[in-house]
C-alpha atoms as a PDB file:
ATOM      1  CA  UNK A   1      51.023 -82.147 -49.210  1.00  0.00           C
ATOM      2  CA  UNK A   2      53.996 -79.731 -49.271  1.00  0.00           C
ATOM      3  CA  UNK A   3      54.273 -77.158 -46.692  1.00  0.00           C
ATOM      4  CA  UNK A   4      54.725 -74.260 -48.899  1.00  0.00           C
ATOM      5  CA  UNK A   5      51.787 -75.087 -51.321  1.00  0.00           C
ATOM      6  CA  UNK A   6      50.521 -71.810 -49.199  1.00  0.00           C
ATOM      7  CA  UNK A   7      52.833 -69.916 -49.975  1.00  0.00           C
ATOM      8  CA  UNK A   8      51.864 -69.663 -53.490  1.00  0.00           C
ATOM      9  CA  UNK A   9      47.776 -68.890 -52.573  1.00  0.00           C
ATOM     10  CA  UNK A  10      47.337 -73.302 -51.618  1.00  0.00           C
ATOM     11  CA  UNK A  11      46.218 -72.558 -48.446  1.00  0.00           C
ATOM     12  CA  UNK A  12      43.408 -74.135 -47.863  1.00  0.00           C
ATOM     13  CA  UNK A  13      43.818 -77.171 -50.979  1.00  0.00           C
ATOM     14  CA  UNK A  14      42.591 -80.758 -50.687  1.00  0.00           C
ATOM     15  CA  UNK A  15      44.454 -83.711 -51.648  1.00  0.00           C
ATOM     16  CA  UNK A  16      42.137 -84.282 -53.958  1.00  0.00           C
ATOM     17  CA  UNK A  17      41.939 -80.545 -55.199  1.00  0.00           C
ATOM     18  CA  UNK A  18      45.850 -81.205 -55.430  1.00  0.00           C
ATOM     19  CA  UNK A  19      46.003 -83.964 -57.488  1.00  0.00           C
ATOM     20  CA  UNK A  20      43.527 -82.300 -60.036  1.00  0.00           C
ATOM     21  CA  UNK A  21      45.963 -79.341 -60.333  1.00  0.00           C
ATOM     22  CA  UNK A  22      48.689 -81.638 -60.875  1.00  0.00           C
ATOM     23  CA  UNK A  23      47.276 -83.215 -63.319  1.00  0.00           C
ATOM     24  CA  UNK A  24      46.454 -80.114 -65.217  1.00  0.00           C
ATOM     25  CA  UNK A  25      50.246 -79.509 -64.988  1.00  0.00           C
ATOM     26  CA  UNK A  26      50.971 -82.837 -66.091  1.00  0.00           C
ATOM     27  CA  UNK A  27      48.362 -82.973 -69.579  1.00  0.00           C
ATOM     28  CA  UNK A  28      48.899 -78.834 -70.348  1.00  0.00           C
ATOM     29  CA  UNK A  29      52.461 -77.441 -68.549  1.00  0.00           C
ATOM     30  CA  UNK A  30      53.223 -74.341 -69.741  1.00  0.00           C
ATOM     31  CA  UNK A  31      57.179 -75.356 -69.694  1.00  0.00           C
ATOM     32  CA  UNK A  32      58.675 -78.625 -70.719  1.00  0.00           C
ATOM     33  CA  UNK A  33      62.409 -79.871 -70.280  1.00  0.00           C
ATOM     34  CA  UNK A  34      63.094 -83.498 -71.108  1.00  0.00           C
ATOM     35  CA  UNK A  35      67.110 -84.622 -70.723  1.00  0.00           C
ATOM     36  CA  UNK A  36      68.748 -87.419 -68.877  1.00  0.00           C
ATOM     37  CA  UNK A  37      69.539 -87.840 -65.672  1.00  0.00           C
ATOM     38  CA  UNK A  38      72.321 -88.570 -63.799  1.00  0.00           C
ATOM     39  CA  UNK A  39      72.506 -92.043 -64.338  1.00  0.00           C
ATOM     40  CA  UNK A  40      71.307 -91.863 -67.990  1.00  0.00           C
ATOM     41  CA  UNK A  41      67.681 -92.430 -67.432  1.00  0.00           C
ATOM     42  CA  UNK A  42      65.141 -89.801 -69.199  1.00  0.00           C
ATOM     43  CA  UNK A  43      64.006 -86.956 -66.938  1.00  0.00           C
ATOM     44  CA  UNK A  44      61.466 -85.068 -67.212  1.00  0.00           C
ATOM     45  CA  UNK A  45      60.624 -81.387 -65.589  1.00  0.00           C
ATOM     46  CA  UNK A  46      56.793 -79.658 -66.066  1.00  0.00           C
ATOM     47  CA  UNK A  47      55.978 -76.830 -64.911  1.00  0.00           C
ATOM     48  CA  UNK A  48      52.671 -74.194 -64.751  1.00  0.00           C
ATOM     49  CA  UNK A  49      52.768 -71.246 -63.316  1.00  0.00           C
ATOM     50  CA  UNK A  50      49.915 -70.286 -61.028  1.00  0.00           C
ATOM     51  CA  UNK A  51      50.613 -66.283 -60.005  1.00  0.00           C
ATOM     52  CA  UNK A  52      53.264 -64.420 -61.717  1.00  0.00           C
ATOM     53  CA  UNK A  53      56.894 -65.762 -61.618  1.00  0.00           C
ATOM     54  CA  UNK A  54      54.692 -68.515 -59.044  1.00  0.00           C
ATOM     55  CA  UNK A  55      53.297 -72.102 -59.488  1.00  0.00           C
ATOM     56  CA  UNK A  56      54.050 -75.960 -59.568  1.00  0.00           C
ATOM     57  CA  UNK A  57      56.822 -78.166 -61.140  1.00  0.00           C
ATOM     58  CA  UNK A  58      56.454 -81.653 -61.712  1.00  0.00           C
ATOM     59  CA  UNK A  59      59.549 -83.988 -62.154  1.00  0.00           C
ATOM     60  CA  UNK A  60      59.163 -87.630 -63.426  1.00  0.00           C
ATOM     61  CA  UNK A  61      59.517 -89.864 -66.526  1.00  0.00           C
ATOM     62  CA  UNK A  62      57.686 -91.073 -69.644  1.00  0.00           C
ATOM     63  CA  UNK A  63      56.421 -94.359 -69.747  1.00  0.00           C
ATOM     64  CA  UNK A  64      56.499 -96.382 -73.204  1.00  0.00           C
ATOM     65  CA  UNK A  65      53.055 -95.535 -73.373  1.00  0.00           C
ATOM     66  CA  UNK A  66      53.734 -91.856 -73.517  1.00  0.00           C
ATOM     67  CA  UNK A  67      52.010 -91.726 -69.510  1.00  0.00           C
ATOM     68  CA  UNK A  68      53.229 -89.694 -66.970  1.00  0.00           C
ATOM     69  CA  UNK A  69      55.047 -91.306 -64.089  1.00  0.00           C
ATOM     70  CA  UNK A  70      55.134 -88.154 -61.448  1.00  0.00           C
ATOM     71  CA  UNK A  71      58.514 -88.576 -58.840  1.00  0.00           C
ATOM     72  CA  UNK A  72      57.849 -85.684 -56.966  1.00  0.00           C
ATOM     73  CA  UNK A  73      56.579 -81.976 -57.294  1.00  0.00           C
ATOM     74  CA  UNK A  74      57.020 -78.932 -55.263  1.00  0.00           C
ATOM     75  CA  UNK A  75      55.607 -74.973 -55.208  1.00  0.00           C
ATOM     76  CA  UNK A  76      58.439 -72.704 -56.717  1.00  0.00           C
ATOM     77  CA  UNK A  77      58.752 -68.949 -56.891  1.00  0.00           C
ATOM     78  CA  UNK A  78      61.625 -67.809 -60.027  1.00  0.00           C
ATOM     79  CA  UNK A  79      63.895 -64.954 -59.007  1.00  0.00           C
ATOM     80  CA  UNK A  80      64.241 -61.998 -60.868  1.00  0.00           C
ATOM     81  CA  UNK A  81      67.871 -60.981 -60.477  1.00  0.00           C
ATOM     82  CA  UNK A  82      70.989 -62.250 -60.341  1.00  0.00           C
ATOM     83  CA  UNK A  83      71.633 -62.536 -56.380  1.00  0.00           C
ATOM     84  CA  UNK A  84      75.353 -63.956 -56.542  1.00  0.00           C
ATOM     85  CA  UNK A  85      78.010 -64.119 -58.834  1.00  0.00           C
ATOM     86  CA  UNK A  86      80.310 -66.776 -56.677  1.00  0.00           C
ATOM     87  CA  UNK A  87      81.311 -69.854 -57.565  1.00  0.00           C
ATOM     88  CA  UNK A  88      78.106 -72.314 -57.259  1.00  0.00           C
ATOM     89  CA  UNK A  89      78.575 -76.249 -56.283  1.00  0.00           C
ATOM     90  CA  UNK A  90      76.029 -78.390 -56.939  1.00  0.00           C
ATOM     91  CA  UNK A  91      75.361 -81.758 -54.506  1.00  0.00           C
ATOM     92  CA  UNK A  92      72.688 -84.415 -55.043  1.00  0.00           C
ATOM     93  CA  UNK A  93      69.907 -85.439 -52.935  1.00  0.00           C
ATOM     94  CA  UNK A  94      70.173 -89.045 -51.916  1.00  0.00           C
ATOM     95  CA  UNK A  95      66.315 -90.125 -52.125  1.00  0.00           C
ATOM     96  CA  UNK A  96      65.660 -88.629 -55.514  1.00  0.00           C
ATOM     97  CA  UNK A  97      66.639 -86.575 -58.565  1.00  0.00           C
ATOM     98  CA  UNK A  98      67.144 -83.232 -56.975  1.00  0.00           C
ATOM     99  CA  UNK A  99      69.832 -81.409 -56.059  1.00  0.00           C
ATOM    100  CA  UNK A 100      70.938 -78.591 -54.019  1.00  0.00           C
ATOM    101  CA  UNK A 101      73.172 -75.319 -54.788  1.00  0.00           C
ATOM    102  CA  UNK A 102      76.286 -74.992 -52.582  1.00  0.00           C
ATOM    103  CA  UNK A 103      77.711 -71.215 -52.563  1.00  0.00           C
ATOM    104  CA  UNK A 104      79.944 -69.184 -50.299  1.00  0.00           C
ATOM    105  CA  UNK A 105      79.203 -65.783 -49.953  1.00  0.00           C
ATOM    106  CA  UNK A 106      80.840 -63.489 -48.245  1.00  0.00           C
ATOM    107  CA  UNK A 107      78.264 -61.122 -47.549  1.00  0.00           C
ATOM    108  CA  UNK A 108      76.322 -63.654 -45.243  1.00  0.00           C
ATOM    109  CA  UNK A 109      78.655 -65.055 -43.524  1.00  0.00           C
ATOM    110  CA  UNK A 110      77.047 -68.059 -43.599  1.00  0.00           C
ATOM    111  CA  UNK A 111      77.680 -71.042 -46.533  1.00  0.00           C
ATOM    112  CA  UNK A 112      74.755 -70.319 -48.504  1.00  0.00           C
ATOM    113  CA  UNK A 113      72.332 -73.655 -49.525  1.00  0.00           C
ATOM    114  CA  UNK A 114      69.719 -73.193 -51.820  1.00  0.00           C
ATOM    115  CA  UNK A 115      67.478 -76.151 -54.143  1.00  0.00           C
ATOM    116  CA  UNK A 116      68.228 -75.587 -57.324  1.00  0.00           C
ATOM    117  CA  UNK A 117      65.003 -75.083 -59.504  1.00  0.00           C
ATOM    118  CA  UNK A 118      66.282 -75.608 -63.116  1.00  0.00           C
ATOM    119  CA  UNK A 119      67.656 -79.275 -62.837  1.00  0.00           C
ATOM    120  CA  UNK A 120      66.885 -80.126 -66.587  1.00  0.00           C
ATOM    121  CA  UNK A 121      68.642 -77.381 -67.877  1.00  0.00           C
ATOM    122  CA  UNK A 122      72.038 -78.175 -65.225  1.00  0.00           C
ATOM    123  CA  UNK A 123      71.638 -81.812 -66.418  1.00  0.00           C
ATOM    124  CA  UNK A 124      71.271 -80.832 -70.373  1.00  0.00           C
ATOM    125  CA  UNK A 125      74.911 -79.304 -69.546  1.00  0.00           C
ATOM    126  CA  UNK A 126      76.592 -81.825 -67.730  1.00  0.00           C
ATOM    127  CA  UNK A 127      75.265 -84.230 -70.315  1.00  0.00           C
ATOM    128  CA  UNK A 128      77.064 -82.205 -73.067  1.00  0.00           C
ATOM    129  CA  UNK A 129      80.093 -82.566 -71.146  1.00  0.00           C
ATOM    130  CA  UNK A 130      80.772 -78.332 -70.125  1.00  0.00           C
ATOM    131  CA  UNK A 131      82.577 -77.375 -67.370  1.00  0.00           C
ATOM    132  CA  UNK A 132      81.047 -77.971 -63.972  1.00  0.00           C
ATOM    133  CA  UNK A 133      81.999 -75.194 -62.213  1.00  0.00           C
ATOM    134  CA  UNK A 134      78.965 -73.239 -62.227  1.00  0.00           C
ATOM    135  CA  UNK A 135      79.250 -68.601 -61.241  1.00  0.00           C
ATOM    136  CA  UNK A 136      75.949 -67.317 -60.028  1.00  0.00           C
ATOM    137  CA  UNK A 137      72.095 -67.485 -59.128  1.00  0.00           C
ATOM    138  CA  UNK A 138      68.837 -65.951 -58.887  1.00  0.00           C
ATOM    139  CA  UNK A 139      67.462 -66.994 -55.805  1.00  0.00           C
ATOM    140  CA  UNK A 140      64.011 -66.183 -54.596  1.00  0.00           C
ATOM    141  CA  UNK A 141      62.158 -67.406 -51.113  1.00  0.00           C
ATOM    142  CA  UNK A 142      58.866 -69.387 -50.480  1.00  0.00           C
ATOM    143  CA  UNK A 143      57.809 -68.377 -46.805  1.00  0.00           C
ATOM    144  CA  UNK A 144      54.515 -69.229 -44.543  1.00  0.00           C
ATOM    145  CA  UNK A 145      55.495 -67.068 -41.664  1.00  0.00           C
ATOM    146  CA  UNK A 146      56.484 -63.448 -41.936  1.00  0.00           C
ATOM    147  CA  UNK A 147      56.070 -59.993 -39.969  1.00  0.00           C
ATOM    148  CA  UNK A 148      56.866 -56.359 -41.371  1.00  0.00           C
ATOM    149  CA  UNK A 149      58.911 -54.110 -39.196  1.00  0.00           C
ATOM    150  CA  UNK A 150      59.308 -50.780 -39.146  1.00  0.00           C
ATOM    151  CA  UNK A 151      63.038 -49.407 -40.842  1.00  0.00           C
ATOM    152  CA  UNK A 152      65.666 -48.318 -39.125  1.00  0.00           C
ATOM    153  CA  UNK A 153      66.902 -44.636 -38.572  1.00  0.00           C
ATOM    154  CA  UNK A 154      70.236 -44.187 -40.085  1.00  0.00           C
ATOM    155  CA  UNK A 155      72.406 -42.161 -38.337  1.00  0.00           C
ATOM    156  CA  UNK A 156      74.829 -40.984 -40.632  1.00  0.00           C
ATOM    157  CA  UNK A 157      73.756 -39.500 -44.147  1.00  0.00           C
ATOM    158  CA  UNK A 158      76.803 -40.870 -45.705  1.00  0.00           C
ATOM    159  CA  UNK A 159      77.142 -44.401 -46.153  1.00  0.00           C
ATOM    160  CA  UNK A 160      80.660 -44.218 -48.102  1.00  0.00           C
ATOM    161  CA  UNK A 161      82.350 -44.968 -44.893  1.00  0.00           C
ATOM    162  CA  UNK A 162      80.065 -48.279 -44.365  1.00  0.00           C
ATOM    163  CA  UNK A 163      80.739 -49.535 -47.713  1.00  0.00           C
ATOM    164  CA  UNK A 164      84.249 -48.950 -47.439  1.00  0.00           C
ATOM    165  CA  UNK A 165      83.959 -51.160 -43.979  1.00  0.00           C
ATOM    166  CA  UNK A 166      81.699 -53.443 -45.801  1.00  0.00           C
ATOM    167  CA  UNK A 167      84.413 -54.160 -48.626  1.00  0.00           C
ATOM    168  CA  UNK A 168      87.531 -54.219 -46.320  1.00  0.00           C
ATOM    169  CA  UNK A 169      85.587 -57.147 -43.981  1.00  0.00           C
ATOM    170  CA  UNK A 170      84.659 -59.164 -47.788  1.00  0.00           C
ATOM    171  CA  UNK A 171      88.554 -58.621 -48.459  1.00  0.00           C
ATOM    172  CA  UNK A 172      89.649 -59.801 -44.653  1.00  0.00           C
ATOM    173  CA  UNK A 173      87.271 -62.966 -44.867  1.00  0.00           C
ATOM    174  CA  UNK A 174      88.993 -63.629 -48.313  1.00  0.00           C
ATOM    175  CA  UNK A 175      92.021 -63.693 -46.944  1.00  0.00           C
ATOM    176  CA  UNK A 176      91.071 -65.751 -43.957  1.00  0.00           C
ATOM    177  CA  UNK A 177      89.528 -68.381 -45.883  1.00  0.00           C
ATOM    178  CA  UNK A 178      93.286 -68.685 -47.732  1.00  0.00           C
ATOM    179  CA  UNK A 179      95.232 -68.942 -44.333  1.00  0.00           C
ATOM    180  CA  UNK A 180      96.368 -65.436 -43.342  1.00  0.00           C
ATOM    181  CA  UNK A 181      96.871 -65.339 -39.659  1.00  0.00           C
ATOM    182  CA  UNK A 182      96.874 -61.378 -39.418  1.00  0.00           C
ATOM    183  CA  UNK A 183      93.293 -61.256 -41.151  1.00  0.00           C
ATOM    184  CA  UNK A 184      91.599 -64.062 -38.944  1.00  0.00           C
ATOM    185  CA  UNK A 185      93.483 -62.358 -35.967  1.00  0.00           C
ATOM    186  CA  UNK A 186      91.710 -58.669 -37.483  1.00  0.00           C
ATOM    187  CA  UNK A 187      88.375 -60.588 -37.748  1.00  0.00           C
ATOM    188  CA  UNK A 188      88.461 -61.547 -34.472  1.00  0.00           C
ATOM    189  CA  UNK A 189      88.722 -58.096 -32.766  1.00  0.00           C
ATOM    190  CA  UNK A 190      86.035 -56.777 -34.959  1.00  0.00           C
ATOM    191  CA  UNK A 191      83.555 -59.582 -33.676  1.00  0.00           C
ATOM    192  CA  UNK A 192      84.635 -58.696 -30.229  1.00  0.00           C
ATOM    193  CA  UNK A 193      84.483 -54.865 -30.395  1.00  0.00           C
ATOM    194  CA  UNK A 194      80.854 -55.666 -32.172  1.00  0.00           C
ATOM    195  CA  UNK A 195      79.792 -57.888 -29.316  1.00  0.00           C
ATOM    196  CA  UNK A 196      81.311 -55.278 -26.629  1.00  0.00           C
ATOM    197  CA  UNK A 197      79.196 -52.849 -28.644  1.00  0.00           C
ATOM    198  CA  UNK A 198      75.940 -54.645 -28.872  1.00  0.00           C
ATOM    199  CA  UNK A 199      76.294 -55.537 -25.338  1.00  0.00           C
ATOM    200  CA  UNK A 200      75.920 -51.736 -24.100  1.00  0.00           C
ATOM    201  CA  UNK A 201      73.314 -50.755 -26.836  1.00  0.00           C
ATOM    202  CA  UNK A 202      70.860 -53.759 -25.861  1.00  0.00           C
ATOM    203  CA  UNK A 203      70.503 -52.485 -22.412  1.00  0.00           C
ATOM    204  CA  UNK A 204      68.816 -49.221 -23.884  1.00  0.00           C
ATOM    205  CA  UNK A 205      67.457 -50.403 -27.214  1.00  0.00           C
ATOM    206  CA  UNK A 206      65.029 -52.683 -28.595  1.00  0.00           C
ATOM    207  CA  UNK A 207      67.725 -55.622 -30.726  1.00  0.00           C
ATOM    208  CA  UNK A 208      65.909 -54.976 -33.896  1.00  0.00           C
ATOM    209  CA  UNK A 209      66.568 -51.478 -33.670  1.00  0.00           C
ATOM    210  CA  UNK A 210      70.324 -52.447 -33.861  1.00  0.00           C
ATOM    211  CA  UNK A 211      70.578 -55.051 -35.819  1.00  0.00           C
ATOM    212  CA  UNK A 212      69.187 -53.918 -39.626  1.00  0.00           C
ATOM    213  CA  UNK A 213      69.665 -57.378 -41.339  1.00  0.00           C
ATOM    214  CA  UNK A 214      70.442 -60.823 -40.916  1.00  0.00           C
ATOM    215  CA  UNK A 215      71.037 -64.263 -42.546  1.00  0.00           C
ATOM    216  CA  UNK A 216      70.873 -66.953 -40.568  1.00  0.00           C
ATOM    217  CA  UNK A 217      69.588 -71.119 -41.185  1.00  0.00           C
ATOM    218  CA  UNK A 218      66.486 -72.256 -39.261  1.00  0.00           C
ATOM    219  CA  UNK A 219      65.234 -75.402 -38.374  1.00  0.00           C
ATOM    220  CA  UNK A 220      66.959 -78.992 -39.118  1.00  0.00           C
ATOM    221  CA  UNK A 221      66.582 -78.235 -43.189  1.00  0.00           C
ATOM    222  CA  UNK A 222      70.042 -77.007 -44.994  1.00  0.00           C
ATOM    223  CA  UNK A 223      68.243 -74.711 -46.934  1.00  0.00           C
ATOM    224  CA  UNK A 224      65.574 -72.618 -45.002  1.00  0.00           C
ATOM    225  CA  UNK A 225      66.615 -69.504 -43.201  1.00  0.00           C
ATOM    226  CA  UNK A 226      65.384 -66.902 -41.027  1.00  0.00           C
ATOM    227  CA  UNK A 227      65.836 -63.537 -42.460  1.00  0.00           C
ATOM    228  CA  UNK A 228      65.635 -59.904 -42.047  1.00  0.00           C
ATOM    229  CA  UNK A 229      66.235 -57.082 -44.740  1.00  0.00           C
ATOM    230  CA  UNK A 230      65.034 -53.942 -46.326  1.00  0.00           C
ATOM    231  CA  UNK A 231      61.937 -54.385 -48.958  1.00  0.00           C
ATOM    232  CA  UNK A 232      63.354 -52.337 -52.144  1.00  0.00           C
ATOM    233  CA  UNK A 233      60.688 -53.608 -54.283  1.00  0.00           C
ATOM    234  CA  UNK A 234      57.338 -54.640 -53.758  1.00  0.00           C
ATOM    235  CA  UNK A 235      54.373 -56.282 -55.782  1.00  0.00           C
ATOM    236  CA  UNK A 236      50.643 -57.494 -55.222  1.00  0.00           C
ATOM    237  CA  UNK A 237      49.674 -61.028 -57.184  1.00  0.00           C
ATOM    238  CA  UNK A 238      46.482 -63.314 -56.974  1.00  0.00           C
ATOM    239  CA  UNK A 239      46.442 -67.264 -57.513  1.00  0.00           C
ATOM    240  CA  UNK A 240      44.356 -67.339 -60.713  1.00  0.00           C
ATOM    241  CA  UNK A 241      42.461 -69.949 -59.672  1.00  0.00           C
ATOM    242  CA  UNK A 242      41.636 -69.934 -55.649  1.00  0.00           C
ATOM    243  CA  UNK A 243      42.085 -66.278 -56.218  1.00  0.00           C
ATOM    244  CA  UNK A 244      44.463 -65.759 -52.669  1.00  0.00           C
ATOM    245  CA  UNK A 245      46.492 -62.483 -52.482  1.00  0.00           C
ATOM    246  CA  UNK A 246      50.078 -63.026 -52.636  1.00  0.00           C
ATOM    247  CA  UNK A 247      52.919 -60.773 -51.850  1.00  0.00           C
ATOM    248  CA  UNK A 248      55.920 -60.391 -53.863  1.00  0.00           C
ATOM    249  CA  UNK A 249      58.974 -58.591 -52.099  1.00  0.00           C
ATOM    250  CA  UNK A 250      62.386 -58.066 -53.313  1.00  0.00           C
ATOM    251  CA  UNK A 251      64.924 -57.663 -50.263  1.00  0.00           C
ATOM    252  CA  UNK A 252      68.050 -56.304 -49.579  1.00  0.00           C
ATOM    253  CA  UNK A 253      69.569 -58.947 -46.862  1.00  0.00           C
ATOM    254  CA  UNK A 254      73.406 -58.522 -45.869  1.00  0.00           C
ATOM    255  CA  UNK A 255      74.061 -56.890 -49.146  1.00  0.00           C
ATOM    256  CA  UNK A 256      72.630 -58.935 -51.499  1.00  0.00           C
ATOM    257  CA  UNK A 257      68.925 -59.421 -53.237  1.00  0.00           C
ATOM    258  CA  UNK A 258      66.510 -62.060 -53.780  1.00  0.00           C
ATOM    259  CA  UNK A 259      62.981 -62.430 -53.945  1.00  0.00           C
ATOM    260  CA  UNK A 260      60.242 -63.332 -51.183  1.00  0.00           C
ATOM    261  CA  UNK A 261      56.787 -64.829 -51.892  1.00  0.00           C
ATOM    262  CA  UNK A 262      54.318 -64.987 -49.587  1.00  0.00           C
ATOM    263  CA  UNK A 263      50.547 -65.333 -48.800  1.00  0.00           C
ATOM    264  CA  UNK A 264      48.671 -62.513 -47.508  1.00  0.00           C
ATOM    265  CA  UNK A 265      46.899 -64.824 -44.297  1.00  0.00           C
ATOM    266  CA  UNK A 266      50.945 -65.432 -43.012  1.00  0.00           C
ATOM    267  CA  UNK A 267      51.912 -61.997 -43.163  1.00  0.00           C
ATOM    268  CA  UNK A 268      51.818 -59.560 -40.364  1.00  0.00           C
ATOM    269  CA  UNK A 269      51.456 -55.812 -41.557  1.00  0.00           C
ATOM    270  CA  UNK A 270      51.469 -54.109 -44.493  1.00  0.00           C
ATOM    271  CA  UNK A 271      54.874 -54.495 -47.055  1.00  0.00           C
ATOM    272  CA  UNK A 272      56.035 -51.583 -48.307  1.00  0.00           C
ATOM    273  CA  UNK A 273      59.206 -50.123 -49.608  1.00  0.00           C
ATOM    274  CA  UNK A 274      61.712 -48.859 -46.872  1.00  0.00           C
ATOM    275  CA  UNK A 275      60.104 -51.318 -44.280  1.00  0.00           C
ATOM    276  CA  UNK A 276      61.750 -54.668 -42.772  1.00  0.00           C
ATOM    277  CA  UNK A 277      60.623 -57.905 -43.828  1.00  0.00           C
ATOM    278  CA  UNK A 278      61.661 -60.778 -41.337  1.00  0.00           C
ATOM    279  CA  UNK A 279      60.516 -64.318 -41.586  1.00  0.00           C
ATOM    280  CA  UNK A 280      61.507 -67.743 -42.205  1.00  0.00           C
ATOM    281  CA  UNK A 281      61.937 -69.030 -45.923  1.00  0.00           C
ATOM    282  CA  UNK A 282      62.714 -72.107 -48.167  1.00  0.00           C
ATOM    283  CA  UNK A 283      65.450 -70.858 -50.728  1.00  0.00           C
ATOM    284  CA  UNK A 284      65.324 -71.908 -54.062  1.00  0.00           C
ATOM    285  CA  UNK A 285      67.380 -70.751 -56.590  1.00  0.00           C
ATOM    286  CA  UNK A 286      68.071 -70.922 -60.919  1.00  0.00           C
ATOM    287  CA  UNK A 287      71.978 -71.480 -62.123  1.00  0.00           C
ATOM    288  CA  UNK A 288      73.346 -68.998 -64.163  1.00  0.00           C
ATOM    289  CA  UNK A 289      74.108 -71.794 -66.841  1.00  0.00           C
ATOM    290  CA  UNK A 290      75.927 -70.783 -70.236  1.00  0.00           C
END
């Protein structure tokens, strides 16, 4: 069974529990999206949602005797904001009809790999023969492991100064990535006045005290990450039918926003606006598709 069934208020399913609830996807989804696939074969993506913006999709084919042939499924969670507007490639998986979102973003510092959730309506494009250069995403976060820290103190009232920093290190990294020798040389004595800085504070102060956010890939899997950011938004669901409490945050990570779902049992603390969220999660993500 997938590992972030849980994440969506599965904790405790069956595999025979499972394969009743996919087949209640299967006979009554509450979205359809039939297209071709890459190789011209029909593909077909069901989905039912099982908490709000939560639930199961099911990707497979039609037989001639309008059966079901189920490829695969997984648990998704749908974003609900735009969380970059770079320029998005798109790579297939090798064992099956999946595929994964490519981006770099500046803000993370880190090339950004998310699975891409609507694959029916990416394919539906390509099929009509648009442009394959895909801008932006809404990505959102499945996660079975999570703790909620406390926020940080800010020091200084006004943060015009730190977005002005913020913007001239985007610009820098911009100009590294084209080949400028003066802005990888500037980027490299603000990494080591940062690391001579961090170096005196961590002698005196607990790291996560320091350091208010991060970005960074965990485990063997391109797209899971371990992350820490600011809750700006925060909601309570329920899986309708094993009835689980689910959490719903919206973070601010590195300067950008997507959503986090997770179940109550794998949280540590309370969520709240203003407080840290830091765990590990499985990004997923929609296309911003014309």
């Amino acid at each position: 069974m997938h590992k972030f069934l849980r994440a969506i208020g599965f904790s405790d399913i069956t595999k025979k529990d499972l394969e009743m609830i996919l087949d209640e996807v299967i006979t009554r989804p509450e979205i359809m999206k039939i297209t071709k696939d890459s190789e011209g074969n029909e593909f077909a993506e069901l989905s039912g949602s099982f908490a709000a913006n939560a639930g199961i999709t099911v990707r497979g084919t039609y037989q001639e005797d309008d059966s079901f042939h189920m490829d695969y499924y997984y648990p998704y969670v749908f974003g609900t904001s735009i969380t970059t507007n770079e320029q998005i490639d798109v790579e297939k998986h090798a064992e099956k009809e999946s595929y994964a979102g490519v981006c770099d973003e500046v803000n993370l510092g880190v090339t950004l790999i998310f699975y891409i959730q609507n694959v029916a309506d990416y394919l539906a494009e390509t099929n009509r023969n648009l442009s394959k250069i895909h801008y932006g995403a809404m990505l959102a976060g499945l996660s079975t492991e999570g703790k909620i820290l406390c926020p940080v103190v800010e020091r200084k009232k006004n943060d015009v100064p730190a977005i002005q920093k913020n913007d001239r290190h985007n610009q820098l990294i911009a100009q590294a990535r084209e080949g400028d020798e003066d802005a990888i040389e500037s980027l490299t004595l603000e990494d080591m006045d940062t690391y001579a800085l961090l170096s005196q504070r961590v002698m005196k102060e607990d790291i996560f005290s320091i350091v208010k956010s991060t970005f960074m890939p965990f485990g063997i899997e391109s797209d899971q990450y371990t992350v820490l950011g600011e809750i700006i938004d925060c909601v309570t669901m329920e899986n309708k039918l094993t009835h689980e409490k689910l959490y719903g945050m919206k973070l601010l990570c590195n300067n950008i926003q997507f959503d986090v779902c997770i179940n109550e049992k794998d949280l540590l603390g309370e969520p709240a606006i203003g407080r840290r969220f830091r765990g590990n999660v499985w990004m997923q993500g929609n296309l911003c598709l014309e």
